[in-house]
N, C-alpha and C. Protein backbone atom coordinates (compact mmCIF):
# COMPACT_ATOMS: atom_id res chain seq x y z
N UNK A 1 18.37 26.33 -45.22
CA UNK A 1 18.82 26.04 -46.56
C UNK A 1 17.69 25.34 -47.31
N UNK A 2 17.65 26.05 -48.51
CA UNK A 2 16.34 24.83 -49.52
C UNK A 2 16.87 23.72 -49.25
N UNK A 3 15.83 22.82 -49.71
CA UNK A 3 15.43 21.79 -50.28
C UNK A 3 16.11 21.64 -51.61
N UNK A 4 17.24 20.62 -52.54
CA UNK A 4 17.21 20.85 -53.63
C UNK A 4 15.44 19.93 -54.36
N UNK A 5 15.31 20.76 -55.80
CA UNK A 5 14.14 20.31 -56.66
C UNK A 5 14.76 19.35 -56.80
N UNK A 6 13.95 17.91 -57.06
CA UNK A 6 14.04 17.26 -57.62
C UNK A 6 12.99 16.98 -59.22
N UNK A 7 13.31 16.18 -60.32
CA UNK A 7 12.92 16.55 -61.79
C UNK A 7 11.96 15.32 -61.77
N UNK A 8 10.96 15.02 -61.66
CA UNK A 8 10.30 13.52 -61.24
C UNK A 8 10.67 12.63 -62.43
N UNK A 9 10.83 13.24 -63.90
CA UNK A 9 10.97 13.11 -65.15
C UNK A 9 12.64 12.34 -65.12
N UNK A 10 12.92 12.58 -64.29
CA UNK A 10 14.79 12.86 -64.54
C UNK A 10 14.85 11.42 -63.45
N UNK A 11 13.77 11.75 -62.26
CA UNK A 11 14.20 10.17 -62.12
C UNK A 11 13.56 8.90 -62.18
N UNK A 12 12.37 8.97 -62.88
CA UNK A 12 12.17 7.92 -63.54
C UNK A 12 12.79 7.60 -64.80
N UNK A 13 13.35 8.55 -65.63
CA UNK A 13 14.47 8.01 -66.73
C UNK A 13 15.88 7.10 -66.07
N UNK A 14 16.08 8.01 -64.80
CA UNK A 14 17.35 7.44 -64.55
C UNK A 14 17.36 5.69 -63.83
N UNK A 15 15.98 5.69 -62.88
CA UNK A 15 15.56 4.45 -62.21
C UNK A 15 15.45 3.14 -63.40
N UNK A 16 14.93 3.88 -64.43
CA UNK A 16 13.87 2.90 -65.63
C UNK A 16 15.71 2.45 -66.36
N UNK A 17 16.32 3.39 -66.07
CA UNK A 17 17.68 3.08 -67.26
C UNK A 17 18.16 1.93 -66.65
N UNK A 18 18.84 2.21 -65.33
CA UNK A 18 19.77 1.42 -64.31
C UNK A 18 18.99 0.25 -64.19
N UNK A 19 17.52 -0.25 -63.76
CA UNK A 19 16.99 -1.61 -63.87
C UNK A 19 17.32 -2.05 -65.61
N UNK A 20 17.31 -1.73 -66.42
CA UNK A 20 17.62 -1.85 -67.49
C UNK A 20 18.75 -2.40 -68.07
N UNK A 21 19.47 -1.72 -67.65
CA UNK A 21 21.28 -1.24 -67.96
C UNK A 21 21.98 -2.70 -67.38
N UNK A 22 21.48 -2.69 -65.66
CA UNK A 22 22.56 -4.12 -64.78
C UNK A 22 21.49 -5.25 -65.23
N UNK A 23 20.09 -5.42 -65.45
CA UNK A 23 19.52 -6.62 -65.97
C UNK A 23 20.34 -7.06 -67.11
N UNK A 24 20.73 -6.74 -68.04
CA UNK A 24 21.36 -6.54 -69.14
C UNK A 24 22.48 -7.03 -68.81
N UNK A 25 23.32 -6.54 -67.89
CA UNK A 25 24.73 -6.72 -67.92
C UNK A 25 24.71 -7.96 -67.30
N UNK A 26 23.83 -8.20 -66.32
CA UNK A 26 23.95 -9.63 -65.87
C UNK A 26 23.07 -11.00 -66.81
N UNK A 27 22.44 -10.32 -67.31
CA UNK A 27 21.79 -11.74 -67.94
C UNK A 27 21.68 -11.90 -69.31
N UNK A 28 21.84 -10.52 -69.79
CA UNK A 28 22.18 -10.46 -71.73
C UNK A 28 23.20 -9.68 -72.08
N UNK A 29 24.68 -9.83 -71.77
CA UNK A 29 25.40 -8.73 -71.75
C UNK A 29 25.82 -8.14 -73.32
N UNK A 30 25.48 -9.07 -73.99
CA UNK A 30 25.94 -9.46 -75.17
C UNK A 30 24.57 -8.20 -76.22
N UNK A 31 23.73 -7.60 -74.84
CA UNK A 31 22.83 -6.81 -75.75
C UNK A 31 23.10 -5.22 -75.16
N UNK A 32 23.80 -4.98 -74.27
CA UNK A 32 24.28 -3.91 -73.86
C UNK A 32 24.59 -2.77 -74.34
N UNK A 33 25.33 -2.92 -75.79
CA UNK A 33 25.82 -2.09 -76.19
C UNK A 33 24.78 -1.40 -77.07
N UNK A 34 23.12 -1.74 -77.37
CA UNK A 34 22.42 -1.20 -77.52
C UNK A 34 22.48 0.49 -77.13
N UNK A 35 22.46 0.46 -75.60
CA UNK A 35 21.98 1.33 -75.18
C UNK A 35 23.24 2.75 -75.84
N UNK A 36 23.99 2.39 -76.24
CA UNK A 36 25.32 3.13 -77.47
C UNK A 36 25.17 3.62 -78.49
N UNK A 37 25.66 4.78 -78.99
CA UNK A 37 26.00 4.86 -80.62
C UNK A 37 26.92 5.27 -80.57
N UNK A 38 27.59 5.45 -81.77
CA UNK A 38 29.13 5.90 -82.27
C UNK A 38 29.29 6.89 -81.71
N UNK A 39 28.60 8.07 -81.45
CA UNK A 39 29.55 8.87 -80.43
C UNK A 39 29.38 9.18 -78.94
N UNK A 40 29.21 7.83 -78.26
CA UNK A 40 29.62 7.51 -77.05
C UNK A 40 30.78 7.28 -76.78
N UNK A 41 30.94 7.57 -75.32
CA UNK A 41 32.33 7.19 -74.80
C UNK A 41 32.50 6.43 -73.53
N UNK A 42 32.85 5.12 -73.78
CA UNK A 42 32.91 4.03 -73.02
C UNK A 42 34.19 4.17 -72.36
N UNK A 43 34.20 4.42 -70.67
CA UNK A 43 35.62 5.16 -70.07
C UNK A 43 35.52 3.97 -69.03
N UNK A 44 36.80 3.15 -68.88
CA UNK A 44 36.61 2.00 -67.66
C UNK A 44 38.22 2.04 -67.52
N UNK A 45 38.59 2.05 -65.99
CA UNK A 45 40.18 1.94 -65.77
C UNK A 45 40.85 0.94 -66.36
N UNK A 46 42.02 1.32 -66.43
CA UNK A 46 42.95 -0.73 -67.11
C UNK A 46 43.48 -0.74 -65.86
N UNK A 47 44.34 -1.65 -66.37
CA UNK A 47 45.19 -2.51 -65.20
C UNK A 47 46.41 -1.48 -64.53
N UNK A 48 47.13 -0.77 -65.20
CA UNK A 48 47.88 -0.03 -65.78
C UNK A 48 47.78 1.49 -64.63
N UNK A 49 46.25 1.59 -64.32
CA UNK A 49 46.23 2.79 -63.25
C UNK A 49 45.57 3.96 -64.22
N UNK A 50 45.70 3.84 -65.77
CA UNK A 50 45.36 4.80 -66.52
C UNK A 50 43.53 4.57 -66.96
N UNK A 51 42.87 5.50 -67.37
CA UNK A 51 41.36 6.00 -67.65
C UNK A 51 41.54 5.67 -69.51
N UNK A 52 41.13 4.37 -70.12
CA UNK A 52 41.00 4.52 -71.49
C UNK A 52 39.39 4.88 -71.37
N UNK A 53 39.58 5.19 -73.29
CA UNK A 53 38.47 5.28 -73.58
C UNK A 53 37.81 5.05 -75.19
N UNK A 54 37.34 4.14 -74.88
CA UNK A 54 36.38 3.65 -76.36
C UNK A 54 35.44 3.91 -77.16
N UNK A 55 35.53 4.22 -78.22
CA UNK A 55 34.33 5.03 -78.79
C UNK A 55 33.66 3.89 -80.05
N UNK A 56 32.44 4.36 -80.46
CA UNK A 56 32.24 3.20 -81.75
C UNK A 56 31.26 2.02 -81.23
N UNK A 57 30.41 2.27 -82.01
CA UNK A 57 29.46 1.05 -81.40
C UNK A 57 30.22 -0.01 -81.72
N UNK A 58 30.61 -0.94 -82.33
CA UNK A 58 31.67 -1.82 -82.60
C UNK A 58 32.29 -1.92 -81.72
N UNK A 59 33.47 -0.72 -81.18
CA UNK A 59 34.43 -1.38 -79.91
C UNK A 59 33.93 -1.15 -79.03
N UNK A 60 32.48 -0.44 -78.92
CA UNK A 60 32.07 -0.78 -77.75
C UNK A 60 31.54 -1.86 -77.34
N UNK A 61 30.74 -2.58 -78.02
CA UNK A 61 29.97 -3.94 -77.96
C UNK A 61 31.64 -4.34 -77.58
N UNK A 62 32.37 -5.10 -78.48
CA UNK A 62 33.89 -5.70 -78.34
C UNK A 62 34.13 -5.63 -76.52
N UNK A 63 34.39 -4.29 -76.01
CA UNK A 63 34.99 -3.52 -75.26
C UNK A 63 34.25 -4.29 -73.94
N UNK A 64 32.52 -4.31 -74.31
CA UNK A 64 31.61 -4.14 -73.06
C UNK A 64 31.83 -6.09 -72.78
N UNK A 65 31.63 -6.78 -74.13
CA UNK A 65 32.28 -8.12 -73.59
C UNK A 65 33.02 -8.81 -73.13
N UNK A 66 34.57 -8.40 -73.51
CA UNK A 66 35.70 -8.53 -72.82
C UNK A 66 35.23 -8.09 -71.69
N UNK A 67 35.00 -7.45 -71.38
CA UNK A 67 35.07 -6.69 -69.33
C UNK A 67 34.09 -7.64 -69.11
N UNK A 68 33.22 -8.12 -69.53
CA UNK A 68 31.90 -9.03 -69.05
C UNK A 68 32.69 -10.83 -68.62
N UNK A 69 33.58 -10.93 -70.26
CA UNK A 69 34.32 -12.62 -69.77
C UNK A 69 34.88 -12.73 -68.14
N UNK A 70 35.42 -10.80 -68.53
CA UNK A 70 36.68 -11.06 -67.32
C UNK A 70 36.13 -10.94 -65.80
N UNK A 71 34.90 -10.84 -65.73
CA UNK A 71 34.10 -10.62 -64.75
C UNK A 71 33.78 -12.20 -63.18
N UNK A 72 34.32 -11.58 -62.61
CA UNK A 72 34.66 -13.12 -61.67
C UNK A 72 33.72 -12.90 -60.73
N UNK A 73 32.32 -12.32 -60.68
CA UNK A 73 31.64 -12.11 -59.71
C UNK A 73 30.51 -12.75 -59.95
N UNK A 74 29.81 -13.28 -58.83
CA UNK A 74 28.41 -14.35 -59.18
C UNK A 74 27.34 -13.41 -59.24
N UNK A 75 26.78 -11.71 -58.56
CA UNK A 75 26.14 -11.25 -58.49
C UNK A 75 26.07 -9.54 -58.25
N UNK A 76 25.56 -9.22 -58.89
CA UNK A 76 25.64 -7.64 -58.41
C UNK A 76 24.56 -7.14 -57.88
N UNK A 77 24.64 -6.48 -57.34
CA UNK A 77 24.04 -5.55 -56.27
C UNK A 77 23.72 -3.91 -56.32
N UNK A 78 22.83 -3.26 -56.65
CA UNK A 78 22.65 -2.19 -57.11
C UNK A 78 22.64 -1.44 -55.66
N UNK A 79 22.93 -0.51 -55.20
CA UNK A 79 22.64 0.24 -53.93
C UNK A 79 22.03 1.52 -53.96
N UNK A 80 22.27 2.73 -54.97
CA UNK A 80 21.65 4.13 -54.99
C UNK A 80 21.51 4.39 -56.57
N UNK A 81 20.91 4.68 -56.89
CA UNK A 81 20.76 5.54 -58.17
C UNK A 81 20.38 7.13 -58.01
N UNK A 82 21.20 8.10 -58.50
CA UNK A 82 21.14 9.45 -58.08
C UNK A 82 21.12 9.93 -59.36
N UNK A 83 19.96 11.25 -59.51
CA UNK A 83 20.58 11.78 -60.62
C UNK A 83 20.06 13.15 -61.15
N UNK A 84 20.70 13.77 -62.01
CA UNK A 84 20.55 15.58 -61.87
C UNK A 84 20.16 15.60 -63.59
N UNK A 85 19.40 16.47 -63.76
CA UNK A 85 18.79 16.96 -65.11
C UNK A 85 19.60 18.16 -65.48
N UNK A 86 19.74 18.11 -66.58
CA UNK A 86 21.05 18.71 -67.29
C UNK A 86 19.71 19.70 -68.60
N UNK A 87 20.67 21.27 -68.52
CA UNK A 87 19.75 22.07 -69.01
C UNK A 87 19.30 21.80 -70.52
N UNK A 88 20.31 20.83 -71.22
CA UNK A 88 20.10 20.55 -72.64
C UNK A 88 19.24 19.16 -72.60
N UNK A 89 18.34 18.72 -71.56
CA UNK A 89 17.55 17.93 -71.46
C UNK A 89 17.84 16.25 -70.90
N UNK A 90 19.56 16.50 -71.24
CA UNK A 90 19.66 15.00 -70.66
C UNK A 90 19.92 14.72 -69.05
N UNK A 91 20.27 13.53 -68.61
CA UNK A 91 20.43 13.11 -67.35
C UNK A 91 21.32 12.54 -66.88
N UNK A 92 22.14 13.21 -65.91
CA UNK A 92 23.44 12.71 -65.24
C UNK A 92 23.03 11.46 -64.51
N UNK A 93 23.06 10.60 -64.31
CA UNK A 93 23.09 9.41 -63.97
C UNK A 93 24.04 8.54 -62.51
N UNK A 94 24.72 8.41 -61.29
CA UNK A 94 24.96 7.85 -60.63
C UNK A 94 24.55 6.77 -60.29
N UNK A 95 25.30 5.67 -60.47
CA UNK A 95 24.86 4.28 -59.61
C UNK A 95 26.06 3.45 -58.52
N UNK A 96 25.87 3.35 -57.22
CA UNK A 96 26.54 3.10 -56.73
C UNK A 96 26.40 1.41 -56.58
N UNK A 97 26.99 0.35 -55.93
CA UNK A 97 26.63 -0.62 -55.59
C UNK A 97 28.14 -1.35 -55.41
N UNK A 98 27.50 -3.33 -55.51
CA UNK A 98 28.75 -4.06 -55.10
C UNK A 98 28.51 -5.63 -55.98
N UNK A 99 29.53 -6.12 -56.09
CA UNK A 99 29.47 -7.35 -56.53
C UNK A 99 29.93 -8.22 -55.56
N UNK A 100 29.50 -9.49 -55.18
CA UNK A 100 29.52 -10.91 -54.74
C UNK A 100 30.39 -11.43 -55.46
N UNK A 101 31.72 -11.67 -54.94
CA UNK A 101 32.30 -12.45 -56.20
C UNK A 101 32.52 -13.89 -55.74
N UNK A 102 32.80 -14.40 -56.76
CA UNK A 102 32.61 -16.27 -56.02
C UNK A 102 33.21 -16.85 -55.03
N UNK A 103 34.09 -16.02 -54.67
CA UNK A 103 34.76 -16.42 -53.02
C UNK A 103 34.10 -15.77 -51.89
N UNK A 104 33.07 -14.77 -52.13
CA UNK A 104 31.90 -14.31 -51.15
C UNK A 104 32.61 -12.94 -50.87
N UNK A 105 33.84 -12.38 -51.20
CA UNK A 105 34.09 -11.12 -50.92
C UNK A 105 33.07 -9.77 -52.24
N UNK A 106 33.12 -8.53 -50.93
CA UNK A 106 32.36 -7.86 -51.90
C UNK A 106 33.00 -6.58 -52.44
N UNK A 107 33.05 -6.31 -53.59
CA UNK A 107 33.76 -5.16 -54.27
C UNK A 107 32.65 -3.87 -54.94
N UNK A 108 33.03 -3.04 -54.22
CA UNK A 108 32.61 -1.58 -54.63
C UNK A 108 32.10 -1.37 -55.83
N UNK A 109 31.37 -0.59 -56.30
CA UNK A 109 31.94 0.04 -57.83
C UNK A 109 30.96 1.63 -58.01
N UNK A 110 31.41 2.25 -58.69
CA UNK A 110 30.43 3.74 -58.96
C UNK A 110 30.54 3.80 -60.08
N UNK A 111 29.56 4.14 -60.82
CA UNK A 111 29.67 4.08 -62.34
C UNK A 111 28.59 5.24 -62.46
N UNK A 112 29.08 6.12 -63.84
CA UNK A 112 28.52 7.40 -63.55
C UNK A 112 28.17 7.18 -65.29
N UNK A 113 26.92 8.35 -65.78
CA UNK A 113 26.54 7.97 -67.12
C UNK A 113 25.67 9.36 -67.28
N UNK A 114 26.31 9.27 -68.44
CA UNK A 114 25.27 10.63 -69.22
C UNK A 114 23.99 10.28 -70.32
N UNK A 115 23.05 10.09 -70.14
CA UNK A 115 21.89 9.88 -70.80
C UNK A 115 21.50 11.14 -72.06
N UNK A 116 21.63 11.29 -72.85
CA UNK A 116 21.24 11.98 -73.84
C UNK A 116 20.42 12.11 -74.56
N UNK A 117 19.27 13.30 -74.69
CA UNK A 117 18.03 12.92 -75.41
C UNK A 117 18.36 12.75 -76.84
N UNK A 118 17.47 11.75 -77.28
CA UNK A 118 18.10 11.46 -79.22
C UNK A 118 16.41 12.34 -79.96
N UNK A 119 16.85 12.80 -80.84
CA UNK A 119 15.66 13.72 -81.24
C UNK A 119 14.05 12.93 -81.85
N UNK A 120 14.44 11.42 -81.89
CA UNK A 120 13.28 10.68 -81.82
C UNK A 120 12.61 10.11 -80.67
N UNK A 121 13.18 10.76 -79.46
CA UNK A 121 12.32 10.58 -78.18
C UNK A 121 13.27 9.44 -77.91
N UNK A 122 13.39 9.51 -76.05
CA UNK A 122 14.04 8.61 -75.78
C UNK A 122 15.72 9.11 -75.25
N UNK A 123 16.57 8.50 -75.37
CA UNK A 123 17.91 8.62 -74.70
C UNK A 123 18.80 7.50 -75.32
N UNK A 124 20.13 8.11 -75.02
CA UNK A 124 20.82 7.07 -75.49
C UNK A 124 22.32 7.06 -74.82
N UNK A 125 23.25 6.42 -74.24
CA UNK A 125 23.95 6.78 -73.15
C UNK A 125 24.63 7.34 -73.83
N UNK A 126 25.31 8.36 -73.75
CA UNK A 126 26.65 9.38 -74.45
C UNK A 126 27.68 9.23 -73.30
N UNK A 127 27.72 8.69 -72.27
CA UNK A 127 29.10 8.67 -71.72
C UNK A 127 29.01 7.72 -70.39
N UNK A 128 29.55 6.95 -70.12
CA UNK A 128 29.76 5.88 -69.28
C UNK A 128 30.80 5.85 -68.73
N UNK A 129 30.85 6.19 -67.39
CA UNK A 129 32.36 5.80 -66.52
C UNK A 129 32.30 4.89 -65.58
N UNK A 130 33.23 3.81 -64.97
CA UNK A 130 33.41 3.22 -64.01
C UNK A 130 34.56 3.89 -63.24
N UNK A 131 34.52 4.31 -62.23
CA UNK A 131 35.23 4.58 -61.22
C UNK A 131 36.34 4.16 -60.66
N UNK A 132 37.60 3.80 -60.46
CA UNK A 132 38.35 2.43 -59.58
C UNK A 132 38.04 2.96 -58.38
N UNK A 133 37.93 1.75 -57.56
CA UNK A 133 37.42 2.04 -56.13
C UNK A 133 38.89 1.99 -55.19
């Protein structure tokens, strides 16, 4: 069986994003929603068992802070970044990993993201999921 290609292009966008993306979430979360525009779609489970989803740079910034207050973990932990080049130029994105939360237990998470080229060079996330584990 081949070998699949890998895009060298595809994963240094995706490596360069994810150091980017969790630096951010852990130490400036409040600048996150940068990496957004209005027609992104910010998809994170509720409590509820159901998949919402937020659109709008506005509720997304809103959206990405609330989940940040409610965040009871001292540290995260990045584990794999995987990711596949998409024929209209952008990049599927996988990041697996775990959080430390302040009682020392550790919780899962997979969060999956579509990188989109913006026609002034560059990317901009068009779709963000967290997984429930």
């Amino acid at each position: 069986m081949a070998s699949p290609i890998t895009n060298p292009i595809a994963k240094q966008v995706s490596n360069a994003f994810a150091r980017q993306y969790y630096y951010l979430w852990e130490n400036s979360p409040d600048q996150v929603y940068r990496f957004y525009k209005d027609c992104s779609k910010l998809i994170r489970p509720e409590d509820n068992g159901t998949m919402s989803t937020t659109t709008t740079i506005e509720k997304i910034k809103d959206k990405l802070l609330a989940l940040r207050r409610l965040c009871t973990w001292r540290s995260l932990h990045l584990v794999t970044v995987d990711e596949h080049s998409c024929i209209t130029g952008g990049v599927f994105v996988v990041a697996t990993g775990y959080t430390t939360e302040k009682d020392g237990q550790k919780k899962k998470f997979i969060q999956k993201f579509f990188l989109a080229p913006q026609a002034e060079g560059g990317y901009f996330l068009e779709s963000d999921m967290v997984e429930p584990e």
